[in-house]
N, C-alpha and C. Protein backbone atom coordinates (compact mmCIF):
# COMPACT_ATOMS: atom_id res chain seq x y z
N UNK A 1 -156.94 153.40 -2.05
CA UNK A 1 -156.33 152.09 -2.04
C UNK A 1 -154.98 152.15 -2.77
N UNK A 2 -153.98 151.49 -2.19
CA UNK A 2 -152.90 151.40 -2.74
C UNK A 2 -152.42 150.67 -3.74
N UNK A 3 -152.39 150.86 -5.04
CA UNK A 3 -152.64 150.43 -6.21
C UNK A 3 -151.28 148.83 -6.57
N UNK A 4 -151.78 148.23 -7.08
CA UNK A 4 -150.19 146.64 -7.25
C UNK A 4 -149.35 147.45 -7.96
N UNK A 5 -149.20 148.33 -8.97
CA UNK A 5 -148.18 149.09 -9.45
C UNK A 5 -147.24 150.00 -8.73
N UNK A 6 -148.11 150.46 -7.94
CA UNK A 6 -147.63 151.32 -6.72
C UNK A 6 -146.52 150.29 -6.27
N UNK A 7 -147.04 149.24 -5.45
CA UNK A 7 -146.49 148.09 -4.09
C UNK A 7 -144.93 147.51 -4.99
N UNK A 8 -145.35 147.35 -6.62
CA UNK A 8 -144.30 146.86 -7.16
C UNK A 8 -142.83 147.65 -7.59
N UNK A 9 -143.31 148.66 -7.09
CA UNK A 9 -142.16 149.74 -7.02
C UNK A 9 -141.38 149.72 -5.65
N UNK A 10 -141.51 148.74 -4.94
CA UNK A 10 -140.95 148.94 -3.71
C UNK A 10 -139.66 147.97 -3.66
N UNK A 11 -138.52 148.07 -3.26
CA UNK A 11 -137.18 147.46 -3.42
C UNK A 11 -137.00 147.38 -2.50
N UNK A 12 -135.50 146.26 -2.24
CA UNK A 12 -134.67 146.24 -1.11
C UNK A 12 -134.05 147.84 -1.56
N UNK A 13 -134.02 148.16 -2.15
CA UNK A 13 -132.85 149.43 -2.62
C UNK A 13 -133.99 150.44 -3.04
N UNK A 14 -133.62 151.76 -2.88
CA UNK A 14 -134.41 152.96 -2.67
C UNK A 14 -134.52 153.09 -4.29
N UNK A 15 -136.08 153.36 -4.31
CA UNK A 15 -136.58 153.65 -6.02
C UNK A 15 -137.08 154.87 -6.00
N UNK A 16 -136.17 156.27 -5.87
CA UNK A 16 -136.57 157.61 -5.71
C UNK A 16 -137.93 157.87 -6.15
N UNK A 17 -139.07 158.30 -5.94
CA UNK A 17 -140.31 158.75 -5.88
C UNK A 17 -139.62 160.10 -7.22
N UNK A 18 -140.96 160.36 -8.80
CA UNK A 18 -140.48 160.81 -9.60
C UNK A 18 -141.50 162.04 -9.37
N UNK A 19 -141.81 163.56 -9.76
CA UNK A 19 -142.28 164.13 -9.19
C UNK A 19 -143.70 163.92 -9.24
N UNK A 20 -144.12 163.25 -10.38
CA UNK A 20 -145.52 163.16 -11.01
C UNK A 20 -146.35 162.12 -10.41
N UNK A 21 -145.02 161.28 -10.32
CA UNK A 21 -145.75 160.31 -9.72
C UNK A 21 -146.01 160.81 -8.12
N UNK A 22 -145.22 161.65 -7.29
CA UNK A 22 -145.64 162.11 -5.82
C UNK A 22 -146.76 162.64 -6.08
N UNK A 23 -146.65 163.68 -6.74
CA UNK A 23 -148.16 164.49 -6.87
C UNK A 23 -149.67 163.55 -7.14
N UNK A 24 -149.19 162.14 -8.19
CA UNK A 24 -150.62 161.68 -7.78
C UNK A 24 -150.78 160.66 -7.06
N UNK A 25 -149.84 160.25 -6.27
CA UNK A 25 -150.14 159.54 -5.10
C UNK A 25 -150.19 160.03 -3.66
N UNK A 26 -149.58 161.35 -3.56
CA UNK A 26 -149.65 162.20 -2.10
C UNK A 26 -151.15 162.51 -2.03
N UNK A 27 -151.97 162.27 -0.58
CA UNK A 27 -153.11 162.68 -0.32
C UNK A 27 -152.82 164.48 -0.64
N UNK A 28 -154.35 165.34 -0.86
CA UNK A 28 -154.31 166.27 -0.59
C UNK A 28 -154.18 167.06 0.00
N UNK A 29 -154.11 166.86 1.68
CA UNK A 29 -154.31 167.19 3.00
C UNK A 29 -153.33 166.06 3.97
N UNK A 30 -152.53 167.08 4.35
CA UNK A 30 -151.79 165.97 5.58
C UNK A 30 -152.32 166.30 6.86
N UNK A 31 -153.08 165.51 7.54
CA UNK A 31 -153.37 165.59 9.45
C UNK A 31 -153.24 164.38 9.64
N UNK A 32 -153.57 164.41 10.86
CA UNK A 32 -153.11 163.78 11.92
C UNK A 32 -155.11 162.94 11.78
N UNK A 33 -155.35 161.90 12.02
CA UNK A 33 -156.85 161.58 12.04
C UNK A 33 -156.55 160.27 12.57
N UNK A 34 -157.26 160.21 13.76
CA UNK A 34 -157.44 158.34 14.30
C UNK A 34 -155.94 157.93 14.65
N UNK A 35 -155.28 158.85 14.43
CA UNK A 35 -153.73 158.03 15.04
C UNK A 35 -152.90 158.03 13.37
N UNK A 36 -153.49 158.23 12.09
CA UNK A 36 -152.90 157.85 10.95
C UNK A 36 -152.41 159.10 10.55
N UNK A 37 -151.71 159.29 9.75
CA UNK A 37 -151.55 160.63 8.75
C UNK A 37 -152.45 160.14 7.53
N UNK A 38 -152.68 161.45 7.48
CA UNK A 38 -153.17 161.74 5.97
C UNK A 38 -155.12 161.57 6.60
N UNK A 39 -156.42 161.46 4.96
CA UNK A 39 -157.66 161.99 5.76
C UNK A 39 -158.21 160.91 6.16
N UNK A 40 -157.52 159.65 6.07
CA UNK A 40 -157.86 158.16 5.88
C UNK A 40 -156.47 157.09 6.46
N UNK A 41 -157.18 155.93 6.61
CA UNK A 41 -155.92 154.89 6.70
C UNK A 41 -155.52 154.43 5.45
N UNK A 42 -156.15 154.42 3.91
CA UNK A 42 -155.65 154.19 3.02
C UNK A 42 -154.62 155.40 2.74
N UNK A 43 -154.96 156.83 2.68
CA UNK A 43 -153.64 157.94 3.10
C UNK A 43 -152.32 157.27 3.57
N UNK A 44 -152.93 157.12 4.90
CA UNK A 44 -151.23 156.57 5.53
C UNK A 44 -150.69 155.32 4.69
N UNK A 45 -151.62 154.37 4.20
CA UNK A 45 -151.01 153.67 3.60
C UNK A 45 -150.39 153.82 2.15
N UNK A 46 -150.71 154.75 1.85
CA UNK A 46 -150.22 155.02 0.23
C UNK A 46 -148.97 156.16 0.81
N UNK A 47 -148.94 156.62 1.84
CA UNK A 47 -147.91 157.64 2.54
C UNK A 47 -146.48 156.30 2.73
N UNK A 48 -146.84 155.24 3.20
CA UNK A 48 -146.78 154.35 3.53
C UNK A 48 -145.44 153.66 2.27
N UNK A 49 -146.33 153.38 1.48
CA UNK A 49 -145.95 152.93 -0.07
C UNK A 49 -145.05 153.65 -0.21
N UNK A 50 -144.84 154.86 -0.75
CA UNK A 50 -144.56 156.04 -0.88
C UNK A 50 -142.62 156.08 -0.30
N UNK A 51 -143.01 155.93 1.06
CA UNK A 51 -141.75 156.05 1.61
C UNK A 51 -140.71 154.99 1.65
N UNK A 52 -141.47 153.94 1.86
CA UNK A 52 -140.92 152.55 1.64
C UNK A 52 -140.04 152.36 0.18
N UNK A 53 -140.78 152.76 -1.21
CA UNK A 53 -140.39 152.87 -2.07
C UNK A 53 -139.21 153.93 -2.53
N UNK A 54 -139.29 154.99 -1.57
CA UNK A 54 -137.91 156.23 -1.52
C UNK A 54 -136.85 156.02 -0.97
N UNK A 55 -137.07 154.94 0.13
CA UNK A 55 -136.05 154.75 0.81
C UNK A 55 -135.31 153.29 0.75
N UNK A 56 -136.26 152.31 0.24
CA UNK A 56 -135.97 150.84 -0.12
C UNK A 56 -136.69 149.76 1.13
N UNK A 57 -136.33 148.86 1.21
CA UNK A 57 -136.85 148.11 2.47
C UNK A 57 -135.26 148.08 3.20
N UNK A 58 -134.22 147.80 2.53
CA UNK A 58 -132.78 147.78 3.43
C UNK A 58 -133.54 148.95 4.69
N UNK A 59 -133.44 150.13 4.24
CA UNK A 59 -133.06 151.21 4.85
C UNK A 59 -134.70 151.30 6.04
N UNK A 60 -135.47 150.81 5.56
CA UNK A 60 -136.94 150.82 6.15
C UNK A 60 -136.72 149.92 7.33
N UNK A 61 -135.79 148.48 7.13
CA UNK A 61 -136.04 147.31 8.14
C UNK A 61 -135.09 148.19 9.51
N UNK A 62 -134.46 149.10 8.93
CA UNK A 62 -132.87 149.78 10.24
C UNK A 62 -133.67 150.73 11.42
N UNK A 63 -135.39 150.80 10.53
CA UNK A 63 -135.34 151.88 11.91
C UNK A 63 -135.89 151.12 13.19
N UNK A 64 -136.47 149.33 13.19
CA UNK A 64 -137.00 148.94 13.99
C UNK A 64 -135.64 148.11 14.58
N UNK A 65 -136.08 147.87 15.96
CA UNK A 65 -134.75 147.03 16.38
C UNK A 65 -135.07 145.48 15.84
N UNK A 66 -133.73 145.11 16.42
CA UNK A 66 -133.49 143.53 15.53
C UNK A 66 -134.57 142.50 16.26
N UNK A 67 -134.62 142.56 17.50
CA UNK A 67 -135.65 141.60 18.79
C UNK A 67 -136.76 142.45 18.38
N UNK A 68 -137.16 142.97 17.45
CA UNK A 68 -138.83 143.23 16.90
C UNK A 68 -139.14 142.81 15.89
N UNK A 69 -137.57 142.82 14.88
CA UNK A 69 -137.93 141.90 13.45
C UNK A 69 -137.92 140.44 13.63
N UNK A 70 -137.09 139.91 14.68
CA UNK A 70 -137.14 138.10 14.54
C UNK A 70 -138.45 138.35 15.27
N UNK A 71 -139.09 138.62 16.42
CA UNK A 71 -140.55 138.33 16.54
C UNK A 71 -141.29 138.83 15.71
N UNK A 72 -141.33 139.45 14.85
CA UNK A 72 -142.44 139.05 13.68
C UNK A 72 -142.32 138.06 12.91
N UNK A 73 -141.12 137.68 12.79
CA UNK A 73 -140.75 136.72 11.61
C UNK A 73 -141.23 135.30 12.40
N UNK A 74 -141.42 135.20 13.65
CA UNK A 74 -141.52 134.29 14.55
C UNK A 74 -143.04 133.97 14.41
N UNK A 75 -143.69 135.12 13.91
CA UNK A 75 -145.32 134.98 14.16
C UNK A 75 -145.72 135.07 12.71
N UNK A 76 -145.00 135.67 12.04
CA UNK A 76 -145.36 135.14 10.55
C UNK A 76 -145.02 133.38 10.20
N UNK A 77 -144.21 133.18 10.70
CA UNK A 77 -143.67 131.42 10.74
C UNK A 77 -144.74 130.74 11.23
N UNK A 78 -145.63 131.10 12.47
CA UNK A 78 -146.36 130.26 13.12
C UNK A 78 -147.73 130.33 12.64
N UNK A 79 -148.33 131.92 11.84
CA UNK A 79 -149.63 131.86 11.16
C UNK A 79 -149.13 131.03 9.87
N UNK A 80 -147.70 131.30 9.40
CA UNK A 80 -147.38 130.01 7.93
C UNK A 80 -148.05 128.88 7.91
N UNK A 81 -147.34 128.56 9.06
CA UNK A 81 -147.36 126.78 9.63
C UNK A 81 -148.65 126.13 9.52
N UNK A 82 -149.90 127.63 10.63
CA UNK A 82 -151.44 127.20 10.47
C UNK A 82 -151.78 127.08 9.15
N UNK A 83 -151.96 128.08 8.31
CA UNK A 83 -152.39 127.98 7.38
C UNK A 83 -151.83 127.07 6.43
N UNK A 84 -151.22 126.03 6.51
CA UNK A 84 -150.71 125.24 5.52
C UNK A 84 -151.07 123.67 6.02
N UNK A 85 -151.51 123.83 7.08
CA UNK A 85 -152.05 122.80 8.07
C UNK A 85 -153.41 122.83 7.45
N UNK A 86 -153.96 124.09 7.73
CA UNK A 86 -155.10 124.03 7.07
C UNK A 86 -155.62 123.70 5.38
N UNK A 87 -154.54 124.62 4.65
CA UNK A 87 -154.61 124.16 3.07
C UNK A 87 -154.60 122.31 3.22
N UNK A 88 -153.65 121.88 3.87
CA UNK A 88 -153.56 120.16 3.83
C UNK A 88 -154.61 119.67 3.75
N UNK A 89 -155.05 119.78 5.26
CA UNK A 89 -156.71 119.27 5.58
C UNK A 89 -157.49 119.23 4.39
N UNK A 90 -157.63 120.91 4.08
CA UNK A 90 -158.96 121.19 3.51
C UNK A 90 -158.26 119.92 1.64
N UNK A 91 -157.22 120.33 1.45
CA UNK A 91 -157.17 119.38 -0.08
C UNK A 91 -157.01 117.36 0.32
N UNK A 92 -156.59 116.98 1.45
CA UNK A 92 -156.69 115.87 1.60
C UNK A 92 -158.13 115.13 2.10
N UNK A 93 -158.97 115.91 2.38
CA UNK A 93 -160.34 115.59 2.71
C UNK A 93 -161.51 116.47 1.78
N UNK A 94 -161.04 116.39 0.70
CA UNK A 94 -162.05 116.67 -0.37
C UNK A 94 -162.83 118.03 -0.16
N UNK A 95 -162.16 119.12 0.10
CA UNK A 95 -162.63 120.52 0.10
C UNK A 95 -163.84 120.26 1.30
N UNK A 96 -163.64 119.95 2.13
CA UNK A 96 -164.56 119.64 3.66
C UNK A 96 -164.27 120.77 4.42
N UNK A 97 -165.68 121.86 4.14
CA UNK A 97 -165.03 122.99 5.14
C UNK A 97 -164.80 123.08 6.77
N UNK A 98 -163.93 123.72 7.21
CA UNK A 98 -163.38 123.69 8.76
C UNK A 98 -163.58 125.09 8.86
N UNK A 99 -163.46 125.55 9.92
CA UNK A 99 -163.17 126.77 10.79
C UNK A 99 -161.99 126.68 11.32
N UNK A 100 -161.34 127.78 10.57
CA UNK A 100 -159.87 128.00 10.90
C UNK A 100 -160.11 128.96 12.41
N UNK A 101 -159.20 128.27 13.39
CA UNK A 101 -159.77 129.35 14.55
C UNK A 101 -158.49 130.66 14.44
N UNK A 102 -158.04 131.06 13.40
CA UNK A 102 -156.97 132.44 13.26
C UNK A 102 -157.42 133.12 11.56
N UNK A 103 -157.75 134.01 11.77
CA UNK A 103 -157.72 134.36 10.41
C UNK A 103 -156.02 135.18 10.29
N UNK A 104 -155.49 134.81 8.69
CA UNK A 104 -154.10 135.04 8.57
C UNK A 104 -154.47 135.75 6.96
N UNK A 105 -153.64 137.09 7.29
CA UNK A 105 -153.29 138.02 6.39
C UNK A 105 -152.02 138.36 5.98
N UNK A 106 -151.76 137.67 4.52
CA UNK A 106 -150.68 138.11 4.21
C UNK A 106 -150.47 139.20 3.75
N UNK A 107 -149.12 139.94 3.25
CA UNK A 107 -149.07 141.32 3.18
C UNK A 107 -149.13 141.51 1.47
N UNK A 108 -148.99 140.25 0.59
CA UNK A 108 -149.05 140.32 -0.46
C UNK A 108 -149.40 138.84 -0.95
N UNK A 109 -150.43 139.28 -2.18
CA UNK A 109 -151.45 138.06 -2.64
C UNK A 109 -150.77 136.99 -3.29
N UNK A 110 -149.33 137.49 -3.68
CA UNK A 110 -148.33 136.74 -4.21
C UNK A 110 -148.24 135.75 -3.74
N UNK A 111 -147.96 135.46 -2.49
CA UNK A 111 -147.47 134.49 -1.52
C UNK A 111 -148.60 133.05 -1.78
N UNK A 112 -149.51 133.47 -2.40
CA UNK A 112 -150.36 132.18 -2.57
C UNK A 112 -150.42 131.09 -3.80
N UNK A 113 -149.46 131.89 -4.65
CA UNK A 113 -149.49 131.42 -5.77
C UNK A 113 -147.98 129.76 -5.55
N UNK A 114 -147.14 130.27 -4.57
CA UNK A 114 -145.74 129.46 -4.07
C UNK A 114 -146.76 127.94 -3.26
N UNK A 115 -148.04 129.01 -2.58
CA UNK A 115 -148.10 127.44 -2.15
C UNK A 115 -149.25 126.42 -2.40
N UNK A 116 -149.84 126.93 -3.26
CA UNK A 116 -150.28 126.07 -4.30
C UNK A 116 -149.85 124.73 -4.57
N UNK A 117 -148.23 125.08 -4.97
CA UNK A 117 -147.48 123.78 -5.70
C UNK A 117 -147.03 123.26 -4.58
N UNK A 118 -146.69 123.44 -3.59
CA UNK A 118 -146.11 123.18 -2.61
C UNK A 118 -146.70 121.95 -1.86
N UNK A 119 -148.28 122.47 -2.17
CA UNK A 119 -149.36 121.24 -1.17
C UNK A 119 -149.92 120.48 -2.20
N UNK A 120 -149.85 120.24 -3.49
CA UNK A 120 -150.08 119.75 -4.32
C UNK A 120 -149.97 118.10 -3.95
């Protein structure tokens, strides 16, 4: 698992990987498994971490084209939207549970703490 200390090392701007720290976050074994590198999908994801953090996010967002980043940003906007529809509901009708028909994963737990106050 990819540790919050790890994730918080990650910048718009490249935070060179120090050697000690590669050595204990590089899996032991690099293959190829299920489509991922490394012996696991937490591997690729700490491979993941890893590079993101060497290279920055500037330099990470350049290798996808631009009509792939506004449609994500398009579908992150629209699971936003649900889920805040839903926070409403559920705090204006007295914690009355619903079935959300989308389950929505954000990429960091942070993001929940902004909307808290927001729907207050």
């Amino acid at each position: 698992m990819v540790k919050k200390k790890d994730l918080d090392k990650i910048g718009l701007e490249a935070n060179p990987l120090k050697f000690n720290d590669f050595v204990a976050r590089c899996p032991e074994k690099l293959e190829l498994r299920d489509g991922y590198m490394g012996q696991s999908k937490q591997d690729a994801k700490q491979l993941l971490a890893m590079s993101l953090q060497s290279f920055g996010l500037v330099e990470a967002v350049k290798l996808a084209p631009k009509e792939l980043w506004l449609e994500a940003i398009k579908l992150f906007l629209r699971r936003l939207r649900l889920f805040l529809v839903y926070c409403k509901f559920y705090v204006n009708n007295k914690y009355q549970q619903i079935t959300p028909s989308l389950t929505i994963v954000f990429p960091h737990p942070g993001i929940y703490s902004g909307l808290r106050s927001s729907i207050s």
